[in-house]
PDB file of N, CA and C in Angstrom:
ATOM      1  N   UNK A   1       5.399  -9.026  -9.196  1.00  0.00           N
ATOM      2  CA  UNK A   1       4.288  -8.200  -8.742  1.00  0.00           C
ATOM      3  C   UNK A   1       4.280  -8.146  -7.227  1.00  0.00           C
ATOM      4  N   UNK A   2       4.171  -6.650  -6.958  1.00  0.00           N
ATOM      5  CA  UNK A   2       4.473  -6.722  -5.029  1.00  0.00           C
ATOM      6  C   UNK A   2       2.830  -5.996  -4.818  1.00  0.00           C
ATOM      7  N   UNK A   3       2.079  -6.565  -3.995  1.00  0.00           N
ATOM      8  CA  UNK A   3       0.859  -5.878  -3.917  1.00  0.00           C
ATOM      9  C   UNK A   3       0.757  -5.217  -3.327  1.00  0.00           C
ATOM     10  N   UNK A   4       1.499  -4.527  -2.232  1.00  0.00           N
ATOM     11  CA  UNK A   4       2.005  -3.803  -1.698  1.00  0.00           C
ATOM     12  C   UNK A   4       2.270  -2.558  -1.774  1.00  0.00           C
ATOM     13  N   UNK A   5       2.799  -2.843  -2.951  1.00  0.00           N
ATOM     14  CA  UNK A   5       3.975  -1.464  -4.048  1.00  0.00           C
ATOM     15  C   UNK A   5       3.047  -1.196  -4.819  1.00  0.00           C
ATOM     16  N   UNK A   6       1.956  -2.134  -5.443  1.00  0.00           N
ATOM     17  CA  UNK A   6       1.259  -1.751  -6.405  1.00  0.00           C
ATOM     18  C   UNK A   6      -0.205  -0.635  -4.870  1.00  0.00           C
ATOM     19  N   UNK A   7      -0.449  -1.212  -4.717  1.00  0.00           N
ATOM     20  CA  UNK A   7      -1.100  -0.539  -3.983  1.00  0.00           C
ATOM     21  C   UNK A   7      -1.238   0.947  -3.189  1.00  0.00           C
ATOM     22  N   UNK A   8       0.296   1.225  -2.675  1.00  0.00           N
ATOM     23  CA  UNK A   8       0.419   2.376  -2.371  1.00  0.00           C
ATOM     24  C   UNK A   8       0.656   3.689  -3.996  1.00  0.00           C
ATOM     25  N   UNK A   9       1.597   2.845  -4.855  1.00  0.00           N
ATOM     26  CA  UNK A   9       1.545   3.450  -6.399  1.00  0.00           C
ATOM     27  C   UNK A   9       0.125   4.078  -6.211  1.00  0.00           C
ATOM     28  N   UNK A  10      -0.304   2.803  -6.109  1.00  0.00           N
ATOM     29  CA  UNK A  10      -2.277   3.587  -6.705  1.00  0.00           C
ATOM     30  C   UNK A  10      -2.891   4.811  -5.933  1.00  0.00           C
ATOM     31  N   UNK A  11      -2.585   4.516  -5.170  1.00  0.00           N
ATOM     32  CA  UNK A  11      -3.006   5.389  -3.973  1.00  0.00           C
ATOM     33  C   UNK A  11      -2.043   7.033  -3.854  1.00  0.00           C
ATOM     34  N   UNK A  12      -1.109   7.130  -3.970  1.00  0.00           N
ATOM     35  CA  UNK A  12      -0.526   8.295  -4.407  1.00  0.00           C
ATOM     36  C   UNK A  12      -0.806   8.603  -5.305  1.00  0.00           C
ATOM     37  N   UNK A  13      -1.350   8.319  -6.621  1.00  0.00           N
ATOM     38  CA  UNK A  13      -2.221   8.569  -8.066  1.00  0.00           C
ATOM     39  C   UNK A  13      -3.249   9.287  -7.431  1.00  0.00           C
ATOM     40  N   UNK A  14      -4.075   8.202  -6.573  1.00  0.00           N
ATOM     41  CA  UNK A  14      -5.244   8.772  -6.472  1.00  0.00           C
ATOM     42  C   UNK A  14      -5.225   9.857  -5.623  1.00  0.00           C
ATOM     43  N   UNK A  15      -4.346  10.595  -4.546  1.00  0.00           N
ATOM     44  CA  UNK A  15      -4.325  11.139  -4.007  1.00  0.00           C
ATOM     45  C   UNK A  15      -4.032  12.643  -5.495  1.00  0.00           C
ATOM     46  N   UNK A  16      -3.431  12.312  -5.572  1.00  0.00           N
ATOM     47  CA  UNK A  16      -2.629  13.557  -6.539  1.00  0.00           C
ATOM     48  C   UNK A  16      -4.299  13.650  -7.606  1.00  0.00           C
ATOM     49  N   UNK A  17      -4.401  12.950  -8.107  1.00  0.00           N
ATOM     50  CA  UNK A  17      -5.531  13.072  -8.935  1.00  0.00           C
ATOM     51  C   UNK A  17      -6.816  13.703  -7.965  1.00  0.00           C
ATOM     52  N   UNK A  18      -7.004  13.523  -6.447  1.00  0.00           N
ATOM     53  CA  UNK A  18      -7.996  14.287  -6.105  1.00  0.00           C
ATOM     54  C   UNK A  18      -7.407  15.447  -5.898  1.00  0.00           C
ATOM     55  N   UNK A  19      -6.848  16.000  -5.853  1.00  0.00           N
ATOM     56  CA  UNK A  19      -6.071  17.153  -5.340  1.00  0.00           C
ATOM     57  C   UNK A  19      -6.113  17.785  -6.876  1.00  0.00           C
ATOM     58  N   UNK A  20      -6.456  17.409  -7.913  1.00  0.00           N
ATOM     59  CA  UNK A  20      -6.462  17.930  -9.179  1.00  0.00           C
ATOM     60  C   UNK A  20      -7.848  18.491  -9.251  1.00  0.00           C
ATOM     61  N   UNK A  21      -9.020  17.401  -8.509  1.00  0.00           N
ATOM     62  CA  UNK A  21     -10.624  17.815  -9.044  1.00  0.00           C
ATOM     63  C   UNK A  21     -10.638  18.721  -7.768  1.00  0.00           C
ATOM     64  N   UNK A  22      -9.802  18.903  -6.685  1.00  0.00           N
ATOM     65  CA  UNK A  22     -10.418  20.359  -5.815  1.00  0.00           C
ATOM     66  C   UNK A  22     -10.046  21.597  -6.657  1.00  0.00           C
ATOM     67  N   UNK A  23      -8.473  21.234  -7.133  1.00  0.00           N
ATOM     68  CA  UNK A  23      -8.468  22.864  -7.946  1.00  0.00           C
ATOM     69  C   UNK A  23      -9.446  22.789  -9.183  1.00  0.00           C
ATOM     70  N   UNK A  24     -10.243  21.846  -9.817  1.00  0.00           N
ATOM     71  CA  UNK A  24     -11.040  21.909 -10.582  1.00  0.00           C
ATOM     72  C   UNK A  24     -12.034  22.349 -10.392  1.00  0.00           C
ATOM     73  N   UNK A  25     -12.971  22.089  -9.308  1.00  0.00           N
ATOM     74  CA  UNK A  25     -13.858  22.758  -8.560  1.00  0.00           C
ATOM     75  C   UNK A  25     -13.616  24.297  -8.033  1.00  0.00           C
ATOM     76  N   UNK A  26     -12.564  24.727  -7.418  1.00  0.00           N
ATOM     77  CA  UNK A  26     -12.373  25.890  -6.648  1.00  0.00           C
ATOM     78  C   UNK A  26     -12.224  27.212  -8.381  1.00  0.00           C
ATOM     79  N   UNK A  27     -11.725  26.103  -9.467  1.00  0.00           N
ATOM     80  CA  UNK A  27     -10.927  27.553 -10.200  1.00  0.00           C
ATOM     81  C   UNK A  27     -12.355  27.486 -11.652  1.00  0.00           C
ATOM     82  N   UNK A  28     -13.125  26.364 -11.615  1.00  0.00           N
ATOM     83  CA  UNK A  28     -13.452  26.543 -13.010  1.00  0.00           C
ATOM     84  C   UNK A  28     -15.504  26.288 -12.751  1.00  0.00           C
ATOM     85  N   UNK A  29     -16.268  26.946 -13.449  1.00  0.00           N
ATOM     86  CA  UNK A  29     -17.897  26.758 -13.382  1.00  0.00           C
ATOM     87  C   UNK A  29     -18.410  25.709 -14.183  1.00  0.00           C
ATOM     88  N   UNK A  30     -19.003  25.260 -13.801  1.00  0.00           N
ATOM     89  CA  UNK A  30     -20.262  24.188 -14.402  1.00  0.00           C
ATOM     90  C   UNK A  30     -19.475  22.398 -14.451  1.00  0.00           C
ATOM     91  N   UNK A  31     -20.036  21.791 -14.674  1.00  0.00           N
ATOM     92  CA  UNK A  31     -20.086  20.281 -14.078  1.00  0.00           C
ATOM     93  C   UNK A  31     -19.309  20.152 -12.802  1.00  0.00           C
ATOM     94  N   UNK A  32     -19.919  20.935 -11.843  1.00  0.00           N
ATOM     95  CA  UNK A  32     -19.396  20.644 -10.435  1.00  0.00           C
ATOM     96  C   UNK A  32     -20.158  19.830  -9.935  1.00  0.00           C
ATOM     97  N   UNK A  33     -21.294  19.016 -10.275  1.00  0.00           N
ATOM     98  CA  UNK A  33     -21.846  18.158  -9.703  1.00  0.00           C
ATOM     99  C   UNK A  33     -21.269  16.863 -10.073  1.00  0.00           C
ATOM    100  N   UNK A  34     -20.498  16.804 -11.548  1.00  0.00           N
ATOM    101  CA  UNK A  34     -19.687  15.401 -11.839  1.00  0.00           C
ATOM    102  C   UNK A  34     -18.214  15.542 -11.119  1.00  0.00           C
ATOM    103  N   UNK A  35     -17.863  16.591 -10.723  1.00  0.00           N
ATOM    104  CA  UNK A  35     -16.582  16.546  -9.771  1.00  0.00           C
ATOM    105  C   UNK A  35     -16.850  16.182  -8.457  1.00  0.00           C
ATOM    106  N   UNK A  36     -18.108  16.379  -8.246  1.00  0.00           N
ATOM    107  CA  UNK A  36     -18.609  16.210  -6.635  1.00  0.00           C
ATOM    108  C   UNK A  36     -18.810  14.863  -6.453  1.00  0.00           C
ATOM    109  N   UNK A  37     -19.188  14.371  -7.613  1.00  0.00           N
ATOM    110  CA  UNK A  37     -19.459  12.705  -7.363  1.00  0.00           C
ATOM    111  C   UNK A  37     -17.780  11.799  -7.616  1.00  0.00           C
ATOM    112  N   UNK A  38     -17.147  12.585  -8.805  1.00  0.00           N
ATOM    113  CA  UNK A  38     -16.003  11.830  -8.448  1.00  0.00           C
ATOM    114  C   UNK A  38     -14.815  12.146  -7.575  1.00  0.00           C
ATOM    115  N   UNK A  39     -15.224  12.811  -6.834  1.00  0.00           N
ATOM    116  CA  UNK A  39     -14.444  13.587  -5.349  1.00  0.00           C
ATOM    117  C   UNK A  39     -15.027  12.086  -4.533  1.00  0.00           C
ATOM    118  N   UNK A  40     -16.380  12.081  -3.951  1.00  0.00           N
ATOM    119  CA  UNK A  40     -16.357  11.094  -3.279  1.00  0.00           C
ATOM    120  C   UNK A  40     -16.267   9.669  -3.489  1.00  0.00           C
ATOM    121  N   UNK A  41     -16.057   9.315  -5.058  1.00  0.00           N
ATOM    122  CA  UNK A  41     -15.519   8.227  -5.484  1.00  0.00           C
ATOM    123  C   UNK A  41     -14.773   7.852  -5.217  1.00  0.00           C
ATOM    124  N   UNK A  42     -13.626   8.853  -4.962  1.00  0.00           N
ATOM    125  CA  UNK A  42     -12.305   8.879  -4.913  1.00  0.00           C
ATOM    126  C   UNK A  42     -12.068   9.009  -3.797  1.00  0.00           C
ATOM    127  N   UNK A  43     -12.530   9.454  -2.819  1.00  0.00           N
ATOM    128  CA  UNK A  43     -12.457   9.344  -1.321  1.00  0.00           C
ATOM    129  C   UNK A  43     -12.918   7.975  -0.666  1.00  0.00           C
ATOM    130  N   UNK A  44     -14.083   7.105  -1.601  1.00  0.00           N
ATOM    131  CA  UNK A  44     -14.425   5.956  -1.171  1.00  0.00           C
ATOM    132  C   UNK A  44     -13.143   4.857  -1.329  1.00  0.00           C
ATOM    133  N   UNK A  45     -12.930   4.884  -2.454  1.00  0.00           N
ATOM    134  CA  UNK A  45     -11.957   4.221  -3.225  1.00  0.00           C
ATOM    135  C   UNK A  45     -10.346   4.359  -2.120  1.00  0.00           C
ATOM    136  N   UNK A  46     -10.025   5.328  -1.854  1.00  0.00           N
ATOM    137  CA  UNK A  46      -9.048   5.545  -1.284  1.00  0.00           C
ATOM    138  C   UNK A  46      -9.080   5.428   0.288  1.00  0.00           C
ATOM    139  N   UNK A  47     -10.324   5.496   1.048  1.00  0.00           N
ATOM    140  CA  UNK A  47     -10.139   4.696   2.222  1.00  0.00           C
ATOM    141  C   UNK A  47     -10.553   3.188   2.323  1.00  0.00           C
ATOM    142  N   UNK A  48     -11.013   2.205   0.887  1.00  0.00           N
ATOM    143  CA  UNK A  48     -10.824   1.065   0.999  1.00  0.00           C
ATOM    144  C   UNK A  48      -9.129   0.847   0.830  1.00  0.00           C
ATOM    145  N   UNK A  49      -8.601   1.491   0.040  1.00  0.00           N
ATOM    146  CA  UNK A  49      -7.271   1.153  -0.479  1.00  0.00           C
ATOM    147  C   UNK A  49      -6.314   1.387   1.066  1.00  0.00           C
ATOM    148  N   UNK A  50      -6.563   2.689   1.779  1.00  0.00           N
ATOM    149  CA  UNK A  50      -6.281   2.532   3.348  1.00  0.00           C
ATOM    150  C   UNK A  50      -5.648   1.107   3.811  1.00  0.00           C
ATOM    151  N   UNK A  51      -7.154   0.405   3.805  1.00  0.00           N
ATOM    152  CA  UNK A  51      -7.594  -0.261   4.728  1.00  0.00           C
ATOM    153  C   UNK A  51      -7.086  -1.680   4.523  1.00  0.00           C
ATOM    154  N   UNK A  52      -6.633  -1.618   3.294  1.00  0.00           N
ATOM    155  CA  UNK A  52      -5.468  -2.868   2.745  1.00  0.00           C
ATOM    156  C   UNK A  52      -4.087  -2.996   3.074  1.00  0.00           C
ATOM    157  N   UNK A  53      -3.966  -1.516   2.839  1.00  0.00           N
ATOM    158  CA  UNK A  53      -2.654  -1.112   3.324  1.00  0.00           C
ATOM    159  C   UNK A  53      -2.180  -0.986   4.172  1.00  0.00           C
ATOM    160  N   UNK A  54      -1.342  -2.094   5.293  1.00  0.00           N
ATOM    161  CA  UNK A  54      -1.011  -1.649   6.394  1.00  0.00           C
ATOM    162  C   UNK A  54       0.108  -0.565   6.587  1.00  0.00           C
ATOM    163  N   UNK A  55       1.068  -0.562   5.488  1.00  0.00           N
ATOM    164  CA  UNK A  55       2.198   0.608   5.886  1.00  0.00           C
ATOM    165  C   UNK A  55       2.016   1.687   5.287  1.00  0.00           C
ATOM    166  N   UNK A  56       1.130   2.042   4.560  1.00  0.00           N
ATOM    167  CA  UNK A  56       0.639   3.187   3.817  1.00  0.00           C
ATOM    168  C   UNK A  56       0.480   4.736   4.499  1.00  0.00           C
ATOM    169  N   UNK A  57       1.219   5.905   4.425  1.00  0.00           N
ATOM    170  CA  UNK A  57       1.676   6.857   4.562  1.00  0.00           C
ATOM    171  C   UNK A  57       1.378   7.664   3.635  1.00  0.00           C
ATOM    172  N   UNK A  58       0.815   8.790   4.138  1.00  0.00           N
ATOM    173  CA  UNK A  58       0.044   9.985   2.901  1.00  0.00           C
ATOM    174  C   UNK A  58       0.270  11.330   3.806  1.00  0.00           C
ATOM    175  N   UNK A  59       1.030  12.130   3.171  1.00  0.00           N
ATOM    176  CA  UNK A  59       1.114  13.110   3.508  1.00  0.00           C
ATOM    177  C   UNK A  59       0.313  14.227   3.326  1.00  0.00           C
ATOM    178  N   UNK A  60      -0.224  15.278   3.848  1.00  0.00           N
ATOM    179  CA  UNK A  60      -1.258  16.155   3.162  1.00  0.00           C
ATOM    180  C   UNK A  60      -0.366  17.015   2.815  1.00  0.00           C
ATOM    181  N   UNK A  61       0.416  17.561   3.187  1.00  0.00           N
ATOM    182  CA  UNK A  61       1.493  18.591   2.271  1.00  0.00           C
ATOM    183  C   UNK A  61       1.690  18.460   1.181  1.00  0.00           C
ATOM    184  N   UNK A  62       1.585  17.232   0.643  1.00  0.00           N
ATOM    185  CA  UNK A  62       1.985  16.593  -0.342  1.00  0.00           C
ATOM    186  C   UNK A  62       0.970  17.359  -1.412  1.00  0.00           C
ATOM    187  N   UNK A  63      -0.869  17.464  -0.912  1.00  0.00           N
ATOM    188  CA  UNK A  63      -1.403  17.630  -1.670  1.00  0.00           C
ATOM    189  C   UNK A  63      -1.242  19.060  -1.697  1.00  0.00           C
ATOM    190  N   UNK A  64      -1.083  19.737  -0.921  1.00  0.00           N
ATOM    191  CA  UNK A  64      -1.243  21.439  -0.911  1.00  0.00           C
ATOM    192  C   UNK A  64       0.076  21.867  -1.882  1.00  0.00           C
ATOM    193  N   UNK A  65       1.252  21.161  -1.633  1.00  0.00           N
ATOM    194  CA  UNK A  65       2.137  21.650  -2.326  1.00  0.00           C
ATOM    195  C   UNK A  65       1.937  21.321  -3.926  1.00  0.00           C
ATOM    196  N   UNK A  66       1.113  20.125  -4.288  1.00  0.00           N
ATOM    197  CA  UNK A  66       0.716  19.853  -5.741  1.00  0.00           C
ATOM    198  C   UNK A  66      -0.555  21.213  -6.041  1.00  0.00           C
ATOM    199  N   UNK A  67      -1.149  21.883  -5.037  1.00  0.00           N
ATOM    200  CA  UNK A  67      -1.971  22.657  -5.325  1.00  0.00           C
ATOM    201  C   UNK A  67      -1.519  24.259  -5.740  1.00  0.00           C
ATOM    202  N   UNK A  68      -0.633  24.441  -5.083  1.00  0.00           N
ATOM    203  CA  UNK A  68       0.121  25.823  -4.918  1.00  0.00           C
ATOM    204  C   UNK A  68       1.108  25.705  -6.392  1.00  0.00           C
ATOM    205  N   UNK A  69       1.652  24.608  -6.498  1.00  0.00           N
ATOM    206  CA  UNK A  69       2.058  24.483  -7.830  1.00  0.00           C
ATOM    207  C   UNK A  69       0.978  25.011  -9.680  1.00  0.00           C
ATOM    208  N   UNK A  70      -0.389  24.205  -9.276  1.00  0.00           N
ATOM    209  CA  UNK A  70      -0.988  24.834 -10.473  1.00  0.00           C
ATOM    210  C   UNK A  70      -1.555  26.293  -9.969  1.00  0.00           C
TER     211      UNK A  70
END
Protein backbone atom coordinates (compact mmCIF):
# COMPACT_ATOMS: atom_id res chain seq x y z
CA UNK A 1 0.00 0.00 0.00
CA UNK A 2 1.66 3.44 -1.21
CA UNK A 3 -0.44 6.34 0.27
CA UNK A 4 0.68 8.34 -2.02
CA UNK A 5 -0.51 6.40 -5.13
CA UNK A 6 -3.57 5.68 -3.36
CA UNK A 7 -4.23 9.17 -2.89
CA UNK A 8 -3.61 10.83 -6.09
CA UNK A 9 -5.77 7.46 -7.73
CA UNK A 10 -8.53 9.06 -5.59
CA UNK A 11 -8.21 12.26 -6.55
CA UNK A 12 -8.18 11.82 -10.37
CA UNK A 13 -11.60 9.78 -9.68
CA UNK A 14 -12.73 12.56 -8.02
CA UNK A 15 -11.75 14.98 -10.41
CA UNK A 16 -13.26 13.04 -13.43
CA UNK A 17 -16.37 12.30 -11.38
CA UNK A 18 -16.86 16.18 -10.84
CA UNK A 19 -16.46 16.94 -14.27
CA UNK A 20 -19.37 14.34 -14.76
CA UNK A 21 -21.97 16.36 -12.21
CA UNK A 22 -21.08 19.79 -14.31
CA UNK A 23 -22.22 18.09 -17.53
CA UNK A 24 -25.04 16.83 -15.31
CA UNK A 25 -26.08 20.09 -14.28
CA UNK A 26 -25.41 22.08 -17.64
CA UNK A 27 -27.34 19.16 -19.92
CA UNK A 28 -30.21 17.72 -17.69
CA UNK A 29 -33.45 19.60 -15.25
CA UNK A 30 -34.43 18.94 -11.81
CA UNK A 31 -32.32 17.68 -8.75
CA UNK A 32 -29.86 20.41 -9.36
CA UNK A 33 -29.89 21.23 -5.89
CA UNK A 34 -28.47 17.49 -4.99
CA UNK A 35 -25.73 18.11 -7.69
CA UNK A 36 -25.03 21.45 -6.15
CA UNK A 37 -24.41 19.98 -2.83
CA UNK A 38 -22.38 17.16 -4.19
CA UNK A 39 -20.32 19.56 -6.45
CA UNK A 40 -19.19 21.20 -3.26
CA UNK A 41 -18.63 17.98 -1.50
CA UNK A 42 -16.48 17.17 -3.90
CA UNK A 43 -14.65 20.29 -4.10
CA UNK A 44 -14.30 20.09 -0.20
CA UNK A 45 -13.10 16.64 -0.31
CA UNK A 46 -10.64 17.32 -3.04
CA UNK A 47 -8.88 20.33 -1.62
CA UNK A 48 -8.38 18.33 1.68
CA UNK A 49 -6.97 15.51 -0.52
CA UNK A 50 -4.67 18.62 -2.12
CA UNK A 51 -3.42 19.32 0.94
CA UNK A 52 -2.01 15.76 1.74
CA UNK A 53 -0.62 15.55 -1.32
CA UNK A 54 2.53 17.05 -1.78
CA UNK A 55 3.30 15.96 -5.51
CA UNK A 56 -0.15 15.99 -6.72
CA UNK A 57 -0.72 17.45 -10.28
CA UNK A 58 -4.22 18.04 -11.88
CA UNK A 59 -4.60 19.17 -15.02
CA UNK A 60 -7.76 21.13 -16.09
CA UNK A 61 -7.61 20.02 -19.70
CA UNK A 62 -7.93 16.96 -18.44
CA UNK A 63 -11.42 17.87 -17.32
CA UNK A 64 -12.62 19.81 -20.46
CA UNK A 65 -11.35 17.16 -22.66
CA UNK A 66 -13.49 14.43 -20.46
CA UNK A 67 -16.30 17.06 -21.13
CA UNK A 68 -16.14 17.57 -24.91
CA UNK A 69 -15.99 13.83 -25.04
CA UNK A 70 -19.73 13.27 -23.60
Amino acid sequence: FNQETCLIRSTVGLLEYQAYLDYLQNEYEGDEENIKDLQSSVRTLLQIMRQKSIDLVTTPTANLDLLEKM
